[in-house]
Protein backbone atom coordinates (compact mmCIF):
# COMPACT_ATOMS: atom_id res chain seq x y z
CA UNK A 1 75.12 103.14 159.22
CA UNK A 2 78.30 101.63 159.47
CA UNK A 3 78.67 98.67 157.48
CA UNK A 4 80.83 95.44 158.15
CA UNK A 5 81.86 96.44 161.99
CA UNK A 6 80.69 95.16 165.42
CA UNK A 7 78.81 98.31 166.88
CA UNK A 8 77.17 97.43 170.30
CA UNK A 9 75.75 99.82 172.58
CA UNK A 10 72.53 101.51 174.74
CA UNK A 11 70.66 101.65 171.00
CA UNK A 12 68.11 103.69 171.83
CA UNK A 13 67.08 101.30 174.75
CA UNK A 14 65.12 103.47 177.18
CA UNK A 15 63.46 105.36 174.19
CA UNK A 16 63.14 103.01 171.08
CA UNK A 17 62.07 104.44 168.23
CA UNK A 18 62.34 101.47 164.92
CA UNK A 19 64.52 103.63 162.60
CA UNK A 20 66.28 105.93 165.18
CA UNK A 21 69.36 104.49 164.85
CA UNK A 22 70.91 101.83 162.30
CA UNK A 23 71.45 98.10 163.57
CA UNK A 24 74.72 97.00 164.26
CA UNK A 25 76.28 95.25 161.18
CA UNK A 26 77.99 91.87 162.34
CA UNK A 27 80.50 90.18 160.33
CA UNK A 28 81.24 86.56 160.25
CA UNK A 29 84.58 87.05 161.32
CA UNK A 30 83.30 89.00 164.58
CA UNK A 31 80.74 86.98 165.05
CA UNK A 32 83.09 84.24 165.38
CA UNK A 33 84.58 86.08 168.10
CA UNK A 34 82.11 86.54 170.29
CA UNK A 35 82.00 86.53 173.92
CA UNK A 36 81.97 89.08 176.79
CA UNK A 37 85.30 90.03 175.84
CA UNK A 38 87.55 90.32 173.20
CA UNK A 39 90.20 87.36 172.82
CA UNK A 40 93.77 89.12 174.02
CA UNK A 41 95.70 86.26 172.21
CA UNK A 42 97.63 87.81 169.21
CA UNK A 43 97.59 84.61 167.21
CA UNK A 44 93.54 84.39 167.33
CA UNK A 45 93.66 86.88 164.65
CA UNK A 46 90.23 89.18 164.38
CA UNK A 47 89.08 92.07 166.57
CA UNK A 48 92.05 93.46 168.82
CA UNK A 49 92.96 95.07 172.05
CA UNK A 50 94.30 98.66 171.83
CA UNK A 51 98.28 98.10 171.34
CA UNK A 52 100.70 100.26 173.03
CA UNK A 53 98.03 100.47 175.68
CA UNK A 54 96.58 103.36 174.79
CA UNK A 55 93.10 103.08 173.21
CA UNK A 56 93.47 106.26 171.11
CA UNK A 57 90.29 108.61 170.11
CA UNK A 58 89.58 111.61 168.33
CA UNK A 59 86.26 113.80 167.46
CA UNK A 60 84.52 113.59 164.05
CA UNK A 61 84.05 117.11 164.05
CA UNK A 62 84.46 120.26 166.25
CA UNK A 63 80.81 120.07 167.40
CA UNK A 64 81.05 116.47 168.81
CA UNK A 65 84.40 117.44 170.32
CA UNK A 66 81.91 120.62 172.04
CA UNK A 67 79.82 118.44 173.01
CA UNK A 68 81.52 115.49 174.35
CA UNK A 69 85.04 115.87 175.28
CA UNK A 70 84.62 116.47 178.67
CA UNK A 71 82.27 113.61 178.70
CA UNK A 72 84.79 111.21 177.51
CA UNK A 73 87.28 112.31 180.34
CA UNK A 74 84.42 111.84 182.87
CA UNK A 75 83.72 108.47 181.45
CA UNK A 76 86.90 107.03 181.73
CA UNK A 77 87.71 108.85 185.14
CA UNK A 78 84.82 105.84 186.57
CA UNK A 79 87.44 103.49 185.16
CA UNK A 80 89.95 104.66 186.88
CA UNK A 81 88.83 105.81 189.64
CA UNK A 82 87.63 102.07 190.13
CA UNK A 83 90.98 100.47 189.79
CA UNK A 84 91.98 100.51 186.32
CA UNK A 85 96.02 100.70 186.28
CA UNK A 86 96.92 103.43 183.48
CA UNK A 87 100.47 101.72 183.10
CA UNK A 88 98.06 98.89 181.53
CA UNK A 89 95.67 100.72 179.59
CA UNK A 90 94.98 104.55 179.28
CA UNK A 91 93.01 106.35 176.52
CA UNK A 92 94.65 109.97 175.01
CA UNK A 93 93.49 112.01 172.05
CA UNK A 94 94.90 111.66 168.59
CA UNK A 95 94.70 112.27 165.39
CA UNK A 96 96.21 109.18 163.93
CA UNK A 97 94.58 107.57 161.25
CA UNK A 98 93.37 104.57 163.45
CA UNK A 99 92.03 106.57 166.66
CA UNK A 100 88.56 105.80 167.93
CA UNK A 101 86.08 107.94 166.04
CA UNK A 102 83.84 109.87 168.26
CA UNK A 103 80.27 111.20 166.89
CA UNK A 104 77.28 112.85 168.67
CA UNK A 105 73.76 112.39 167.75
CA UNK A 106 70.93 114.30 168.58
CA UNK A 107 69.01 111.19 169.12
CA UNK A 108 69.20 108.92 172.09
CA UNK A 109 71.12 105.58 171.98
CA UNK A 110 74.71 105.04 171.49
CA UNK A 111 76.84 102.21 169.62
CA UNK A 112 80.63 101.33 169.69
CA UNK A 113 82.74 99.24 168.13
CA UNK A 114 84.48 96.85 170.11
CA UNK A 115 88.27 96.73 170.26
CA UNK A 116 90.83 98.88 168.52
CA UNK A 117 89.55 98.40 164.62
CA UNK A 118 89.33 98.18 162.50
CA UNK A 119 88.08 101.43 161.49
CA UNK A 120 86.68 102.10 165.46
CA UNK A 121 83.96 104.17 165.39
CA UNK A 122 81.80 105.65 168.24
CA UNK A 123 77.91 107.42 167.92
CA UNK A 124 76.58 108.51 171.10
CA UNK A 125 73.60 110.60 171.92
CA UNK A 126 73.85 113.67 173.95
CA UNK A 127 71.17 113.23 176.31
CA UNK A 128 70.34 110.63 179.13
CA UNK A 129 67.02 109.68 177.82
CA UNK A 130 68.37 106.04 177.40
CA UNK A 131 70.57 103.43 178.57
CA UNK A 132 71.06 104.17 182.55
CA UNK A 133 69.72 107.05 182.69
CA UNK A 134 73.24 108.84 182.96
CA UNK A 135 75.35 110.52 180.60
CA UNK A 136 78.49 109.71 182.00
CA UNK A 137 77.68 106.04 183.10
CA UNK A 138 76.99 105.73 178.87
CA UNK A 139 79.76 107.21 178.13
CA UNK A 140 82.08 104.70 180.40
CA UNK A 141 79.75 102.00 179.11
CA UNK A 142 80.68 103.04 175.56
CA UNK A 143 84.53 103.02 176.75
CA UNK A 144 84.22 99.56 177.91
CA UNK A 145 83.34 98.51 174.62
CA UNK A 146 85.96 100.12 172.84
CA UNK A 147 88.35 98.16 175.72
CA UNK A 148 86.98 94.80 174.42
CA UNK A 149 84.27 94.03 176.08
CA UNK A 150 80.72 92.43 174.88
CA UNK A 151 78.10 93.10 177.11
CA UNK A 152 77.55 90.62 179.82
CA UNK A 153 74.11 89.52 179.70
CA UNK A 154 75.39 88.55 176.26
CA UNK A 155 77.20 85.36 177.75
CA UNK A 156 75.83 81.82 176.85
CA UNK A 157 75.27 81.32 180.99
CA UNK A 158 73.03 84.25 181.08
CA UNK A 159 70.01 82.50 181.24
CA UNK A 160 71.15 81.11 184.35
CA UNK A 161 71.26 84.56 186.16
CA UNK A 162 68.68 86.59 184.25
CA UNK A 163 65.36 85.68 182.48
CA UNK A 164 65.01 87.64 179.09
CA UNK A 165 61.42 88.56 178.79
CA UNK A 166 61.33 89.46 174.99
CA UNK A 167 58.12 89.87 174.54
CA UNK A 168 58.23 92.95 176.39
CA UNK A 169 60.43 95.15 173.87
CA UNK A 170 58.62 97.46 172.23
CA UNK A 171 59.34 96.95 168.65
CA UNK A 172 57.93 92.76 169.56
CA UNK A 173 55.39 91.44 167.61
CA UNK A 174 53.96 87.59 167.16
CA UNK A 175 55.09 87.62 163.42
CA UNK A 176 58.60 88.86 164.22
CA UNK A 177 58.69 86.29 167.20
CA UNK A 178 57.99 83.74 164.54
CA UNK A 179 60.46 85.33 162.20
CA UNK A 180 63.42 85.04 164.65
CA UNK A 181 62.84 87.85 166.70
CA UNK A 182 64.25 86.76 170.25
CA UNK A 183 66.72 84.39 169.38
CA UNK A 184 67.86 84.53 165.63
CA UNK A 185 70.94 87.08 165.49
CA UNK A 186 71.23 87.20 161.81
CA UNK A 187 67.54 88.11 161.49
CA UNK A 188 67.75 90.77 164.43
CA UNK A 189 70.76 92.08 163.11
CA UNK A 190 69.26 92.15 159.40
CA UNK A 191 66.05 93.55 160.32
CA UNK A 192 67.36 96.14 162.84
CA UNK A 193 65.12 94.85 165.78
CA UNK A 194 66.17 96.06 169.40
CA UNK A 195 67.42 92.34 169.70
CA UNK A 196 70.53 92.27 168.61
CA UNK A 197 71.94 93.48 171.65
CA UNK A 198 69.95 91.14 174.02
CA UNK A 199 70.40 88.07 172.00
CA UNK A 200 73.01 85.48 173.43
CA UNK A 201 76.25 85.57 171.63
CA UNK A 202 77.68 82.73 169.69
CA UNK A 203 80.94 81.30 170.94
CA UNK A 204 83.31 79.15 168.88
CA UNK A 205 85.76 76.39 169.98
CA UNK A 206 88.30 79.10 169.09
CA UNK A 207 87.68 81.52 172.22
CA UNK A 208 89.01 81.40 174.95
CA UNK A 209 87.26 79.35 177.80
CA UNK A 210 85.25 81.34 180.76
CA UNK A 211 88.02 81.13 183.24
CA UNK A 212 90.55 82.55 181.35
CA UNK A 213 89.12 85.85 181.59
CA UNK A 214 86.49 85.87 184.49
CA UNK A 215 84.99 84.38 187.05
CA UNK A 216 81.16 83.79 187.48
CA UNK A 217 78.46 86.19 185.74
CA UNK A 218 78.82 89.50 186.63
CA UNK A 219 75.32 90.88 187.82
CA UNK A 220 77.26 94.33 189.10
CA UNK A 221 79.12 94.56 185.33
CA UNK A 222 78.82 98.18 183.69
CA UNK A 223 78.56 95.69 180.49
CA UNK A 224 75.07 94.54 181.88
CA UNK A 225 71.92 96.32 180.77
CA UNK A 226 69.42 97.95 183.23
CA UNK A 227 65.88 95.65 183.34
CA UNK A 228 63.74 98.40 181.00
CA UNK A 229 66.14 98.41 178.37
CA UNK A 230 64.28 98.42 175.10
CA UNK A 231 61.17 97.69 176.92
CA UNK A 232 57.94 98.94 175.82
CA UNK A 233 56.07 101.64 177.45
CA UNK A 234 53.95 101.33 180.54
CA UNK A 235 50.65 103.48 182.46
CA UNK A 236 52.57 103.80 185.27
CA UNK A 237 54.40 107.16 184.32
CA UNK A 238 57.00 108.85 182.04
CA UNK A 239 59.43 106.95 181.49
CA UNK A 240 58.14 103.30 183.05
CA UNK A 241 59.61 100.63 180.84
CA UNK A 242 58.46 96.92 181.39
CA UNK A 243 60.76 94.75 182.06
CA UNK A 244 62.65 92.82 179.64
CA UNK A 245 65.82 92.02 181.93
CA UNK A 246 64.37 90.26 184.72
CA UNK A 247 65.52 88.46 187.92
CA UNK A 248 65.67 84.74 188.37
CA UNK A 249 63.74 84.86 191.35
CA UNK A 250 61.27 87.37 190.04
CA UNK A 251 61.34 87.92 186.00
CA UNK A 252 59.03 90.61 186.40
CA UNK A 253 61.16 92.93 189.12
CA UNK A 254 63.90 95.24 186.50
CA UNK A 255 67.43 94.40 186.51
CA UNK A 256 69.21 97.33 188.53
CA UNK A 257 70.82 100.34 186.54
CA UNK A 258 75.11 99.84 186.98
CA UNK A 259 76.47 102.99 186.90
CA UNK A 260 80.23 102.12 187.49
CA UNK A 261 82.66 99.65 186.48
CA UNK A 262 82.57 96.61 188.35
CA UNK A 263 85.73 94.81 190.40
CA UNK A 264 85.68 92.03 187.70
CA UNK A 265 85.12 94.55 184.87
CA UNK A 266 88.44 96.24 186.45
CA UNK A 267 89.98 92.89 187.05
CA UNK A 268 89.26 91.61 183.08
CA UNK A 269 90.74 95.07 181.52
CA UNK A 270 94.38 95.11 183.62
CA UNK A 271 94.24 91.45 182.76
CA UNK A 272 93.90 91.69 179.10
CA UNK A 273 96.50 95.12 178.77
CA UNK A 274 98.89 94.30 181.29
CA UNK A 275 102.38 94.10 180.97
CA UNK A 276 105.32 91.59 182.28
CA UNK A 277 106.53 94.96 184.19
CA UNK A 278 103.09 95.56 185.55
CA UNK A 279 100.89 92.31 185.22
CA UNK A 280 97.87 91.28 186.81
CA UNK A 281 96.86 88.22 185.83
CA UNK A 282 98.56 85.83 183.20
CA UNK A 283 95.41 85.58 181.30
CA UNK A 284 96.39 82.90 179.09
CA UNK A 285 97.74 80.51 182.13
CA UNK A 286 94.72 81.15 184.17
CA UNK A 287 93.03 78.16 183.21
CA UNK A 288 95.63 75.70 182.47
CA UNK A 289 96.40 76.95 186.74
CA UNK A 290 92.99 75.82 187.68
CA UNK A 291 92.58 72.28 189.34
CA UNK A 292 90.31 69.89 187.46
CA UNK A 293 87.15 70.35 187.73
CA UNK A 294 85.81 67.55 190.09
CA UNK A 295 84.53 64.21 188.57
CA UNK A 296 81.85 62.54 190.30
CA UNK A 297 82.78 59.10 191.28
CA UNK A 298 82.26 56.13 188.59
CA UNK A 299 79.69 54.01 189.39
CA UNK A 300 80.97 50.57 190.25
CA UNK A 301 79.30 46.95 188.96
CA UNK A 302 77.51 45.15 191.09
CA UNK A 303 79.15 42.70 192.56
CA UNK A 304 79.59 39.06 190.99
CA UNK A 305 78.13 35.81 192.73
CA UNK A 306 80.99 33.21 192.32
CA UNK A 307 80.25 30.96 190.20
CA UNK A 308 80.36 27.49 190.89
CA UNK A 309 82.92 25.47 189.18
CA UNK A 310 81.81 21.29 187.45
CA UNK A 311 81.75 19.78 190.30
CA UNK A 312 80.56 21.68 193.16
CA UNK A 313 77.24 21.19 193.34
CA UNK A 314 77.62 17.53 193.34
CA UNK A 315 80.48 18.08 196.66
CA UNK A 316 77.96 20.08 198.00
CA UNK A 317 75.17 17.74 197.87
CA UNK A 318 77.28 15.09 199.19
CA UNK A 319 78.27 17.52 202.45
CA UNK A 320 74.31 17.89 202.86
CA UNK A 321 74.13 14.56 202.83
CA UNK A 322 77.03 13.10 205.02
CA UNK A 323 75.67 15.84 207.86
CA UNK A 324 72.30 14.69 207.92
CA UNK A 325 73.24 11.40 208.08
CA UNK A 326 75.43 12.17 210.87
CA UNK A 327 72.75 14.16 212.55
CA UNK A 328 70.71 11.12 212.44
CA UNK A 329 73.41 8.54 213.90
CA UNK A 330 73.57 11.16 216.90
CA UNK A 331 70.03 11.11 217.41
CA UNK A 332 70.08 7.08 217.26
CA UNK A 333 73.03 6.82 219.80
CA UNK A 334 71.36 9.33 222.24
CA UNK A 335 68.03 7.10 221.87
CA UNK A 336 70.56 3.81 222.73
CA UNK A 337 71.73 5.45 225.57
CA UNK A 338 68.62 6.35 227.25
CA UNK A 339 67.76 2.81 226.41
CA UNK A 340 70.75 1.47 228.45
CA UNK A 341 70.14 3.97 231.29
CA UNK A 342 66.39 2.63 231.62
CA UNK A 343 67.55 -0.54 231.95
CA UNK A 344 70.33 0.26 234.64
CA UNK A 345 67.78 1.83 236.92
CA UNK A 346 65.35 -1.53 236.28
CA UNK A 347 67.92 -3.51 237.23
């Protein structure tokens, strides 16, 4: 188990097994740091991006270098072969003291650390019993993390995209629910439950804001789960899952399996490792470049009846009086001079 570090990954999600694989260990400073991806700002302090772009790797031994060198190379070809610049970010082999760590297990699931250290450390499982299904889509999931990025149904907005059905993972029970179990991440993480990694993220004041580093949630993201992840086991064949990464529109339908990077999973990594020679987005301008967000207009008072200065009333009762009395001397002097016209014709 490695202890202190911020391991994420497919942890045995297709084929959960309680035990199979240690929890990720969180630390307060990384859980500080949260968020889909890591903060690129050099003054935030905590986890980093790979510097001299090169995220830098080597094997544990000569049996996980067997196993899964090629693998890493076929990994990180779907990043590039998607539209990752290598004058940004590139990975090469080395046996520097603060290269990525690479391990295979025997068992399936997978965790990462996330960023460049410290002490970066990779376990992955050589099989594709878990995760999407595919070796090589792990593997470039895996990658991703070791770029910076937190997985994307991870985000605080997630529940506005995707509906989390927890009680379907298989290692769910009514106690644990009680105990924590679907949205406690200190509990997940300190009872090992298939959780962690499904939990929203807490997000300090500190990070950055959404639109520095992305646009809306990314439902095509290589950083987003597949719907059975974790799930527990169904009749309906080897392998069924139910769902625990569900649709809006229908919870119960499985969140599709993304096997490549995405064009915003592209567009986030050349942002956060690109270079004044070579940039592609000014990360940390991109929201102070944004027009205000729209205000809806204030409500304005109701308008004020005038209100009557001393004296008024008493004018006004005066003007209602000098018109009916003038309304009446018109109706006399019409009555006089129908009067006078009788008498003319009499006459």
């Amino acid at each position: 188990m490695y202890q202190n570090l911020c391991l994420f990954g497919f942890a045995a999600l297709f084929s959960f097994t309680p035990g199979t694989l240690a929890a990720p260990a969180l630390s307060n400073k990384d859980l500080d740091k949260r968020w889909f991806t890591i903060n690129p700002n050099p003054e935030a302090g905590g986890t980093r991006p790979w510097p001299g772009h090169k995220l830098k790797y080597k094997f544990k031994d000569e049996n996980s270098k067997s196993k899964l060198g090629d693998l890493v190379k076929e990994g990180w070809k779907l990043w590039t072969d998607n539209g990752i610049d290598k004058a940004n970010i590139d990975i090469i082999e080395s046996s520097d003291n603060d290269a990525l760590v690479i391990e295979v297990s025997n068992e399936p699931g997978a965790t990462t650390t996330v960023g460049s250290g410290p002490l970066p450390r990779m376990k992955f499982g050589d099989n594709d019993k878990y995760g999407l299904l595919d070796k090589t889509a792990n593997m470039a999931h895996e990658l991703g993390h070791s770029l910076g990025f937190y997985h994307e149904h991870q985000r605080d907005d997630r529940d506005d995209h995707v509906v989390f059905n927890c009680k379907n993972l298989a290692d769910w029970s009514e106690q644990k629910e009680k105990d924590g179990f679907c949205d406690n991440l200190q509990a997940a993480k300190g009872n090992g439950w298939s959780s962690l990694d499904l939990i929203i993220l807490p997000r300090s004041e500190q990070n950055p804001p959404i639109c520095e580093l992305g646009d809306a949630y990314d439902e095509d993201s290589i950083m987003h789960y597949p719907g059975g992840a974790g799930g527990a086991k169904t009749k309906f064949g080897v392998g069924s899952r139910k769902t625990v990464l569900g649709y809006k529109d229908k919870p119960d339908e499985s969140f599709k399996k993304n096997k490549k990077p995405s064009s915003a999973d592209i567009d986030r990594a050349n942002a956060m490792y690109s270079t004044p020679e070579n940039e592609k987005r000014d990360i940390t301008k991109a929201c102070n470049d944004q027009p205000p967000a729209e205000q809806p207009p204030a409500e304005q008072p109701p308008a004020e009846e005038p209100v009557p200065e001393e004296g008024d009333e008493d004018d006004q009762e005066d003007a209602e009086e000098d018109a009916e009395d003038a309304e009446e001397d018109a109706e006399e002097d019409a009555e006089e001079a129908e009067e006078e016209a009788e008498d003319e014709e009499d006459d």
